[in-house]
C-alpha atoms as a PDB file:
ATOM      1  CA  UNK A   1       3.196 105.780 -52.578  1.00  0.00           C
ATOM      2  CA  UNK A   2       0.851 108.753 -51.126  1.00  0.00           C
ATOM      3  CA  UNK A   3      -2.225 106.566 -52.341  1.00  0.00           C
ATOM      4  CA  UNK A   4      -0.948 103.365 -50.549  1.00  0.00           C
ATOM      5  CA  UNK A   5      -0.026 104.958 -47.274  1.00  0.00           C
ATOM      6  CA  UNK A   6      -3.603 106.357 -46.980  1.00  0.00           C
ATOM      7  CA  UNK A   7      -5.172 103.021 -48.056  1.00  0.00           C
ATOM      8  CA  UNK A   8      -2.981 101.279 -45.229  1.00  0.00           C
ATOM      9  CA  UNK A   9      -4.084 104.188 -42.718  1.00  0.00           C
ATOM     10  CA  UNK A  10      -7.907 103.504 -43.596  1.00  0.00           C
ATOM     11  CA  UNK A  11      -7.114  99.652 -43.328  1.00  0.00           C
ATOM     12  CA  UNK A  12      -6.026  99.936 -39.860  1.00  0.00           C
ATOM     13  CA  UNK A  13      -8.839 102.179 -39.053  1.00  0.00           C
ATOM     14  CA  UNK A  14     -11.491  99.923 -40.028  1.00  0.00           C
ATOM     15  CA  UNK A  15      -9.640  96.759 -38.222  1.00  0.00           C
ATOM     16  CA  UNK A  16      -8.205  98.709 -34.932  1.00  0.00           C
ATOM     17  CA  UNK A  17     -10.992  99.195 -32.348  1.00  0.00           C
ATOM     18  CA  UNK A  18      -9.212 101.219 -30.639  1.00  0.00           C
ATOM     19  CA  UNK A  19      -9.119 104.131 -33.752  1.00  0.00           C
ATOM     20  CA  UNK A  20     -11.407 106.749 -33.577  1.00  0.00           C
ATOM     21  CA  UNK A  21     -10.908 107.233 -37.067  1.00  0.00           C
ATOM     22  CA  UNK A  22      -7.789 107.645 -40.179  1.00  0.00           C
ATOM     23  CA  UNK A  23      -6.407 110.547 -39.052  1.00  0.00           C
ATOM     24  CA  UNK A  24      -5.873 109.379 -35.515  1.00  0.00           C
ATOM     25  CA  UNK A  25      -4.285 106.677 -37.143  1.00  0.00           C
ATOM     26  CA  UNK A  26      -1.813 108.760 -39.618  1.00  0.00           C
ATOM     27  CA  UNK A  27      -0.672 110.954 -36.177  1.00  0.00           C
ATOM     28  CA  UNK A  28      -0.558 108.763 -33.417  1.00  0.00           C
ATOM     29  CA  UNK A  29       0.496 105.205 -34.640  1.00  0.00           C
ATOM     30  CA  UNK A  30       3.718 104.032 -34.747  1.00  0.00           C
ATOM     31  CA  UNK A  31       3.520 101.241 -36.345  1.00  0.00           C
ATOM     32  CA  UNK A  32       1.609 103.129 -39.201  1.00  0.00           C
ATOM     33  CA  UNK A  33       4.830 105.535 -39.297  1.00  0.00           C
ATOM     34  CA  UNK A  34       7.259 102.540 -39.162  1.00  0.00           C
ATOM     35  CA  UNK A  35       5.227 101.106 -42.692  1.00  0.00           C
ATOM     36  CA  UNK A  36       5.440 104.761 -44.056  1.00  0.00           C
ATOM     37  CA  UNK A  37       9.216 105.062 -43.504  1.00  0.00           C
ATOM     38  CA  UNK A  38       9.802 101.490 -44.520  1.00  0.00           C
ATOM     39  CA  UNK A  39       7.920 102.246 -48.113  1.00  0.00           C
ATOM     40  CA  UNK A  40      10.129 105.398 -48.835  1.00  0.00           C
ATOM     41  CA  UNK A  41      13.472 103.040 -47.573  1.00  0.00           C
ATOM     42  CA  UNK A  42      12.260 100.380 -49.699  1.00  0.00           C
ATOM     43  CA  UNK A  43      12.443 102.550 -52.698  1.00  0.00           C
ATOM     44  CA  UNK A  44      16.086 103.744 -52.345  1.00  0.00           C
ATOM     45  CA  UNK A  45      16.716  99.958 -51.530  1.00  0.00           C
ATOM     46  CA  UNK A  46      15.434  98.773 -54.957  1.00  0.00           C
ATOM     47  CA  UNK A  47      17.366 101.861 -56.875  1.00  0.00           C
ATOM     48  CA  UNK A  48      20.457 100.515 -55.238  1.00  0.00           C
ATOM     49  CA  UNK A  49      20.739 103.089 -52.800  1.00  0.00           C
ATOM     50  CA  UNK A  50      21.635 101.402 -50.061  1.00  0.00           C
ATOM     51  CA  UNK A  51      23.456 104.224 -47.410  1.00  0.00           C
ATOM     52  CA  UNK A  52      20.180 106.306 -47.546  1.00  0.00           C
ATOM     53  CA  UNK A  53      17.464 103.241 -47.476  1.00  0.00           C
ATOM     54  CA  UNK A  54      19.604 101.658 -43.996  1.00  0.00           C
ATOM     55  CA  UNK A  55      20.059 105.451 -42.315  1.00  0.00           C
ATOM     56  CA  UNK A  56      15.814 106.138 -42.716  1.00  0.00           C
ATOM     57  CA  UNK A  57      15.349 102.374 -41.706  1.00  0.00           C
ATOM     58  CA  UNK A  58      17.475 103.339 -38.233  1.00  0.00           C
ATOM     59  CA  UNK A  59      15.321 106.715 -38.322  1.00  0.00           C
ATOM     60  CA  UNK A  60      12.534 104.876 -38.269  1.00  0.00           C
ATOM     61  CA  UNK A  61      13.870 102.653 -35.749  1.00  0.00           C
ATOM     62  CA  UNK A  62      14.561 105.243 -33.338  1.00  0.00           C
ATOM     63  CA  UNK A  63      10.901 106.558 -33.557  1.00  0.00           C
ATOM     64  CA  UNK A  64       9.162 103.991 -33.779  1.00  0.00           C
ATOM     65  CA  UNK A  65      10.707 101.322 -31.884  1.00  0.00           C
ATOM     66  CA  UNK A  66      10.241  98.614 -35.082  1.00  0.00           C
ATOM     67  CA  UNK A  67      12.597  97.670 -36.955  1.00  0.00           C
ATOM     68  CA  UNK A  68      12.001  96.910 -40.395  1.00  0.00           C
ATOM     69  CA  UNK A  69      14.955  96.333 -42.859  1.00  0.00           C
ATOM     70  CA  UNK A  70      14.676  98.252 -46.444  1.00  0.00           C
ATOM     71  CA  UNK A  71      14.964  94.880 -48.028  1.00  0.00           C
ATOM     72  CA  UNK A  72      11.763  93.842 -46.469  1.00  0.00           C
ATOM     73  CA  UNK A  73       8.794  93.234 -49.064  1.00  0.00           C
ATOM     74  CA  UNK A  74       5.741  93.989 -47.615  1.00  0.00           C
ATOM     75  CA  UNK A  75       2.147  94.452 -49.241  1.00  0.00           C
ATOM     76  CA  UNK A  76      -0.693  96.125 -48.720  1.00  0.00           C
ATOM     77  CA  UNK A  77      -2.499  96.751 -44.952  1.00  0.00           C
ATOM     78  CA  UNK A  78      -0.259  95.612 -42.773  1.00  0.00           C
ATOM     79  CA  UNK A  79      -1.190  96.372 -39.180  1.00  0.00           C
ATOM     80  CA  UNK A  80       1.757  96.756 -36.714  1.00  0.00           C
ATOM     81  CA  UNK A  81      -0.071  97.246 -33.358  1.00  0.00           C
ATOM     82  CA  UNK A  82       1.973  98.899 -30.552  1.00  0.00           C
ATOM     83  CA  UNK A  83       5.125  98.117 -32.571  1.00  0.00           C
ATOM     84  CA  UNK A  84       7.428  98.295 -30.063  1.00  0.00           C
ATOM     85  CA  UNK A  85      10.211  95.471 -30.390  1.00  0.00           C
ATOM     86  CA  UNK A  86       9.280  94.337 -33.696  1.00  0.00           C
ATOM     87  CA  UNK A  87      12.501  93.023 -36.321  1.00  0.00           C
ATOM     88  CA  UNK A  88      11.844  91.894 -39.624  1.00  0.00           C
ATOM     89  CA  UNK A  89      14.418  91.134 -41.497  1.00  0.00           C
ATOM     90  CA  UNK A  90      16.293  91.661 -45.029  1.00  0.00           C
ATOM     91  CA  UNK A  91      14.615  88.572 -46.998  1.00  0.00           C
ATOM     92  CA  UNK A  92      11.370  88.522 -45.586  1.00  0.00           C
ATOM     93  CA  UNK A  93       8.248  88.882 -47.240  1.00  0.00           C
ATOM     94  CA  UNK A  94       4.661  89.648 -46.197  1.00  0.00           C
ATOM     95  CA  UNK A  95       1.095  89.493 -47.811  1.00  0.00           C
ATOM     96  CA  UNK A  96      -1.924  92.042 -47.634  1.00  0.00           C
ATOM     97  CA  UNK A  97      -4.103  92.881 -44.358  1.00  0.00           C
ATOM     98  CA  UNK A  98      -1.559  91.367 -42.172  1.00  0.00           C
ATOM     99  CA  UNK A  99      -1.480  91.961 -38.171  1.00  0.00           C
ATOM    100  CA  UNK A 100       1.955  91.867 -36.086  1.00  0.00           C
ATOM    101  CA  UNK A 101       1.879  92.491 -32.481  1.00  0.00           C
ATOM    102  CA  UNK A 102       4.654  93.499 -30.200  1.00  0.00           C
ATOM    103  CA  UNK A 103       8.145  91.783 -29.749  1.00  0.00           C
ATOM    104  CA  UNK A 104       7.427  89.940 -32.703  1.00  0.00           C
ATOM    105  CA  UNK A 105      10.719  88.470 -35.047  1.00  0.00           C
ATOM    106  CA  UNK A 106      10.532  87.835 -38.462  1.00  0.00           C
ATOM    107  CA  UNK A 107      14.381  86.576 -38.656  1.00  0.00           C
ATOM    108  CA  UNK A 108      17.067  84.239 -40.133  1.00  0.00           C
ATOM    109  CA  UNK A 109      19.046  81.267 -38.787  1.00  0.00           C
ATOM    110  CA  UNK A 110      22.831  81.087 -39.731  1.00  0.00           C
ATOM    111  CA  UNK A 111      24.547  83.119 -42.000  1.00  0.00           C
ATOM    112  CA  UNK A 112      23.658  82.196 -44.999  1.00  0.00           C
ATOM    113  CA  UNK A 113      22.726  84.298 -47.671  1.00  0.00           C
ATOM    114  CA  UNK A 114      20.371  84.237 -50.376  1.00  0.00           C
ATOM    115  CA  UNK A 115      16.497  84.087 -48.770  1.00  0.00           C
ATOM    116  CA  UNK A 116      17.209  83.482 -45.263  1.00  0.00           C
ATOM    117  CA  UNK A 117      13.938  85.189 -43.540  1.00  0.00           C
ATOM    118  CA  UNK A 118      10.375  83.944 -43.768  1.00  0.00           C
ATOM    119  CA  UNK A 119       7.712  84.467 -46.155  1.00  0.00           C
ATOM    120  CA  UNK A 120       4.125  85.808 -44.234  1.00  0.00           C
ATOM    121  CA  UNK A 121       1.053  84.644 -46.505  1.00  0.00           C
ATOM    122  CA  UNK A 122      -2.332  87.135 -46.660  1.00  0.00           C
ATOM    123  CA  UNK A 123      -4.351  87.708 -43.335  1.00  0.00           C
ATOM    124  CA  UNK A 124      -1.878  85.956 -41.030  1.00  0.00           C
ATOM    125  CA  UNK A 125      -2.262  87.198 -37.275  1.00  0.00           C
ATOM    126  CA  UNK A 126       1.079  87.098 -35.375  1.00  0.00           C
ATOM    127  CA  UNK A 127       0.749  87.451 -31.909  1.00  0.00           C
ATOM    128  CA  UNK A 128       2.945  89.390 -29.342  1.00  0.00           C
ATOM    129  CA  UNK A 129       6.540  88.094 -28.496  1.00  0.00           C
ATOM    130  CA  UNK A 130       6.019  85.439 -31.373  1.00  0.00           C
ATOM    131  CA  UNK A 131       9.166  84.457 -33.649  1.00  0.00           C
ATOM    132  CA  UNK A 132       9.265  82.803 -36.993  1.00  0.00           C
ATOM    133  CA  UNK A 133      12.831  82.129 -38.001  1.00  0.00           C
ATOM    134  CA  UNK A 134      13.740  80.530 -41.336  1.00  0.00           C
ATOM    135  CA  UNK A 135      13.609  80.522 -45.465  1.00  0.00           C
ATOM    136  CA  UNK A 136      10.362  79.347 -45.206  1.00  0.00           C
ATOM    137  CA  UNK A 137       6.121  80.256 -45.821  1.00  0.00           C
ATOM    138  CA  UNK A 138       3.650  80.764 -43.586  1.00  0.00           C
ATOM    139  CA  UNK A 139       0.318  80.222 -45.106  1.00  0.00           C
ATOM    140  CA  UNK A 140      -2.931  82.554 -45.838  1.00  0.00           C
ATOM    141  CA  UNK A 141      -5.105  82.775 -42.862  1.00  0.00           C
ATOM    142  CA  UNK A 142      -2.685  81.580 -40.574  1.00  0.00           C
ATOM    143  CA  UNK A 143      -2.372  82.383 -36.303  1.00  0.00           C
ATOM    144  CA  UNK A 144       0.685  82.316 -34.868  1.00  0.00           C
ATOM    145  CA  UNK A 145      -0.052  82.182 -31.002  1.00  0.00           C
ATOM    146  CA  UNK A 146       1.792  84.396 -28.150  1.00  0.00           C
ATOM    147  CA  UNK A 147       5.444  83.642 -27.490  1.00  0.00           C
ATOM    148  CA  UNK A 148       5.107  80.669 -30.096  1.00  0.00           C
ATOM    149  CA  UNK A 149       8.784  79.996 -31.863  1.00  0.00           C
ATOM    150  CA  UNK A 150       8.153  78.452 -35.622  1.00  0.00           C
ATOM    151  CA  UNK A 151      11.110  76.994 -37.278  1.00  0.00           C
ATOM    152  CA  UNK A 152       8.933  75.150 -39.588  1.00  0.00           C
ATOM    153  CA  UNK A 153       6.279  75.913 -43.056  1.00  0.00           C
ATOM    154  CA  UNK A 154       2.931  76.705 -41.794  1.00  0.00           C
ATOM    155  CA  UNK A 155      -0.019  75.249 -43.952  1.00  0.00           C
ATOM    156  CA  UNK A 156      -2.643  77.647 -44.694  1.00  0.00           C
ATOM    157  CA  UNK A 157      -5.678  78.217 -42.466  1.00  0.00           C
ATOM    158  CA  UNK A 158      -3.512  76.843 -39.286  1.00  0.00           C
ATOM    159  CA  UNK A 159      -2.764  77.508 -35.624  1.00  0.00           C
ATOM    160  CA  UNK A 160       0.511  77.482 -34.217  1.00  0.00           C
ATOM    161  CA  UNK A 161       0.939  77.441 -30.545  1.00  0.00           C
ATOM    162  CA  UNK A 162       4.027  76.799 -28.158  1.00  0.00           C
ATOM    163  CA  UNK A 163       7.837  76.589 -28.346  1.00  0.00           C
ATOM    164  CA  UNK A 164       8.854  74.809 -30.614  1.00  0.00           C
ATOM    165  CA  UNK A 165       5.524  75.930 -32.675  1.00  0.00           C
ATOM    166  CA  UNK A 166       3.187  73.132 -33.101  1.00  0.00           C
ATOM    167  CA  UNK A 167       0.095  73.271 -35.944  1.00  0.00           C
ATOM    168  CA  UNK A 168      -3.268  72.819 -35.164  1.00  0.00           C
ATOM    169  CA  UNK A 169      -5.690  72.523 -37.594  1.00  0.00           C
ATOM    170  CA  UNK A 170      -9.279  73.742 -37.018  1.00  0.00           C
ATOM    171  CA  UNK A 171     -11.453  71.226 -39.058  1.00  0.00           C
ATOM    172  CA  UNK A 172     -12.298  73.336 -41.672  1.00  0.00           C
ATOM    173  CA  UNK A 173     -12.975  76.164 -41.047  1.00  0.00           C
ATOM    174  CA  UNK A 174     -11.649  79.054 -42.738  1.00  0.00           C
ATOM    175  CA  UNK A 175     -11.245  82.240 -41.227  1.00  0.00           C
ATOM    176  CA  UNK A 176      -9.633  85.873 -41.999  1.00  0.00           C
ATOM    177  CA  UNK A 177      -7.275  85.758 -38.041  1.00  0.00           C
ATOM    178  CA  UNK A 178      -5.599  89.192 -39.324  1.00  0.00           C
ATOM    179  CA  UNK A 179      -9.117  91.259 -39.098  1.00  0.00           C
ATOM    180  CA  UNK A 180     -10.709  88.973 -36.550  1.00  0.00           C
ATOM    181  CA  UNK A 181      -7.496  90.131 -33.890  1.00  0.00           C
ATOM    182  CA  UNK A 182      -8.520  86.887 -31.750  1.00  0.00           C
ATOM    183  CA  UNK A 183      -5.618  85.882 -29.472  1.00  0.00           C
ATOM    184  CA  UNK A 184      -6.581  83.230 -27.191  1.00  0.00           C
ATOM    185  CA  UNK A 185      -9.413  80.685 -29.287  1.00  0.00           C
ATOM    186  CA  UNK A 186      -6.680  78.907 -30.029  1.00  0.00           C
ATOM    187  CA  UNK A 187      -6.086  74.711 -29.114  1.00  0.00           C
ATOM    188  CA  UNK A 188      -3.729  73.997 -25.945  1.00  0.00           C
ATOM    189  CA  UNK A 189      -1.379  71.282 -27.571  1.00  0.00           C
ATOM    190  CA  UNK A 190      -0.078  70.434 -23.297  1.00  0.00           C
ATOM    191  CA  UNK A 191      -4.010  70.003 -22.928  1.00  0.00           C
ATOM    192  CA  UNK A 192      -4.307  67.412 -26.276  1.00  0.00           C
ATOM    193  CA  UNK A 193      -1.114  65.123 -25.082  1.00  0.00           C
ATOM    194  CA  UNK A 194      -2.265  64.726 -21.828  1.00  0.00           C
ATOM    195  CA  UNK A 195      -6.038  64.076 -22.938  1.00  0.00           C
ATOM    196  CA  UNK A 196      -3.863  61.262 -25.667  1.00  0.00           C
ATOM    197  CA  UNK A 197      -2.419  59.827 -22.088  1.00  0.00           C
ATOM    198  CA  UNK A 198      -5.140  59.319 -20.259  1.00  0.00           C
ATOM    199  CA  UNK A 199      -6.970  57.636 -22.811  1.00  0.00           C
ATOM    200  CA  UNK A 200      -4.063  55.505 -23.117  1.00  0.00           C
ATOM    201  CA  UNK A 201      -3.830  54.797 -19.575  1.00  0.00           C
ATOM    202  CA  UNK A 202      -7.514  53.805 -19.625  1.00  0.00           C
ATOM    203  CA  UNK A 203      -6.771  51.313 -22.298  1.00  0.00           C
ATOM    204  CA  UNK A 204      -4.628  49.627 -20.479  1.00  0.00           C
ATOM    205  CA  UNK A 205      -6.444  49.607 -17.238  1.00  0.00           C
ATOM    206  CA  UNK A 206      -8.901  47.894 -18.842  1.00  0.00           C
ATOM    207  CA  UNK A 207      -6.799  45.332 -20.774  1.00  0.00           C
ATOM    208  CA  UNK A 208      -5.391  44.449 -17.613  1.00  0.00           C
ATOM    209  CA  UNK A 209      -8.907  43.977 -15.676  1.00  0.00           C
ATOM    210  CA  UNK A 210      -9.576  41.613 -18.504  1.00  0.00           C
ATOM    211  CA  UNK A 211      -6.901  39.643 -18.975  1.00  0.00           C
ATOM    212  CA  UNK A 212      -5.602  39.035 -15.162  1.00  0.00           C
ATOM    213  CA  UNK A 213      -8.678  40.244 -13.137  1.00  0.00           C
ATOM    214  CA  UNK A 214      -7.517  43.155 -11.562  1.00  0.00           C
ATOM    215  CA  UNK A 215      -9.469  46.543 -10.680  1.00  0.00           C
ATOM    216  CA  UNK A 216      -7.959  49.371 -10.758  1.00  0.00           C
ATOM    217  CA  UNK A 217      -9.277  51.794  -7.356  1.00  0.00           C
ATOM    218  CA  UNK A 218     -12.227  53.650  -8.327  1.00  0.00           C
ATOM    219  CA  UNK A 219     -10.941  56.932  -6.360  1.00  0.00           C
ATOM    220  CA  UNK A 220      -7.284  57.185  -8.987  1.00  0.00           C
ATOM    221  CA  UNK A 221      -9.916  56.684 -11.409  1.00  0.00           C
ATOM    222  CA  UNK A 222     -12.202  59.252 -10.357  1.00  0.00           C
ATOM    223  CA  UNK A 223      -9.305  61.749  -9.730  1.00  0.00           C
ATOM    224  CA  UNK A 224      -7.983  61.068 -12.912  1.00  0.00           C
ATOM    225  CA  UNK A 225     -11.456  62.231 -14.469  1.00  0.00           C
ATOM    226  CA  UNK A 226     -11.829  65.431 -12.833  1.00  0.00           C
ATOM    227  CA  UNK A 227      -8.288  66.472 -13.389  1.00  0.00           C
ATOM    228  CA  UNK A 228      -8.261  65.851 -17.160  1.00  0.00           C
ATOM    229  CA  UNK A 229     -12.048  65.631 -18.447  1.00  0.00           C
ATOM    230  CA  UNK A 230     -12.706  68.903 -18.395  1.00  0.00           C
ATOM    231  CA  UNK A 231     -10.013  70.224 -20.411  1.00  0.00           C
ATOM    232  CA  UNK A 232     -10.509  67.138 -22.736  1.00  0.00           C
ATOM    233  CA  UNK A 233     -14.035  67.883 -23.467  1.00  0.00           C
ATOM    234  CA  UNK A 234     -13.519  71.398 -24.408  1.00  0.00           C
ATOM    235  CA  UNK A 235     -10.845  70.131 -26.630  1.00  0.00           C
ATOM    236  CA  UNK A 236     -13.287  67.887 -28.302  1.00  0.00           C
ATOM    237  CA  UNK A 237     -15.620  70.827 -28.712  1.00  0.00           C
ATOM    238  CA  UNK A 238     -13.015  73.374 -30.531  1.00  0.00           C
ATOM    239  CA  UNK A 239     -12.831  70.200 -33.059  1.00  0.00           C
ATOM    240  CA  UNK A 240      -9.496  70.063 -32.822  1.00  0.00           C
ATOM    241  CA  UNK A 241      -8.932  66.675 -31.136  1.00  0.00           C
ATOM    242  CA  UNK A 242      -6.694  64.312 -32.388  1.00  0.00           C
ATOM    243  CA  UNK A 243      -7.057  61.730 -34.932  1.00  0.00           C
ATOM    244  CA  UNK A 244      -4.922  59.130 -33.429  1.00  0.00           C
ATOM    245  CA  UNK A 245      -7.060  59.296 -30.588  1.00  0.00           C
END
């Protein structure tokens, strides 16, 4: 357990910018301290020891500000960063080299029992105030964008952005999000429906100059350009525009 908590503190060191070096880490980071509690709870949890596992877990809590259940299976390197507000619940699971920011929920819906919390693949990035709620996995190399609410699996490799969490898939390219700690690359799905719009619109401003002769003013068009081009074109450029388009 010794081994592992210094492996996770050298982890963090290596990925955190902000870390000087390990022992800053081990001594100043609470999100390091809330792994390091939730390891020794963990261990009274599996022995059946359930009293002592839930009163370090609220110990921990009280510290650290995160709130990790004993139940919790969690591997190797995960990176809590600034901590404060994070839940993860009873059932849920996560991989190595994972990063969770602040305010982040890994929780259930209803009250059923059995596996009712999600399942976090390796070197998934979940950004601050995110919430993933559900029985269900979230893929390797996945983002999960700021604020975004997921409710449903996440395919590996994917970005998930807004409330209720959409995917977007970046055309192949396969990335480690958890070390890279990038926040705001990520595709606007508001920006990809209305670029979907106005190429519908378009469509049918031409059928209609076509079939029945009629021009549509050049200065709508025009406005219509400048408002949306812009974000459609760097759309296009990210590679993640859509296919029905």
């Amino acid at each position: 357990m010794i081994s592992q908590m210094l492996d996770d503190a050298k982890l963090i060191a290596e990925r955190d910018p902000a870390a000087k070096n390990t022992i800053e880490v081990i001594l100043l980071y609470p999100g390091f301290h809330a792994v390091c509690f939730h390891r020794l709870a963990h261990w009274f949890y599996k022995n059946k020891m359930f009293f002592v596992a839930r009163m370090i877990s609220q110990f921990s809590r009280f510290l650290t500000g995160v709130e990790i259940h004993p139940g919790a299976v969690i591997g190797k390197g995960l990176f809590i960063d600034h901590g404060m507000g994070v839940v993860i619940g009873e059932t849920a699971e996560i991989g190595d080299n994972c990063t969770i920011y602040h305010n982040v929920t890994l929780g259930g819906t209803g009250k059923d029992t059995g596996k009712r919390h999600p399942t976090i693949g390796n070197n998934v990035l979940i950004s601050s105030g995110a919430k993933i709620l559900g029985p269900f996995k979230v893929g390797d190399n996945s983002r999960i964008g700021a604020n975004a609410v997921v409710l449903n699996e996440v395919e590996p490799d994917t970005t998930v952005v807004g409330v209720p969490g959409r995917a977007v898939k970046r055309a192949g390219r396969k990335v480690s999000p958890s070390i890279e700690l990038d926040q705001i690359h990520i595709p606007d799905p508001v920006a990809q429906e209305l670029c979907k719009l106005l190429y519908r619109v378009e469509n049918l401003e031409s059928l209609v100059t076509k079939e029945h002769g009629i021009e549509m003013d050049e200065t709508i068009k025009k406005m219509q350009r400048e408002i949306f081009c812009g974000t459609c074109e760097m759309e296009k450029k990210e590679g993640d525009k859509d296919e029905n388009l």
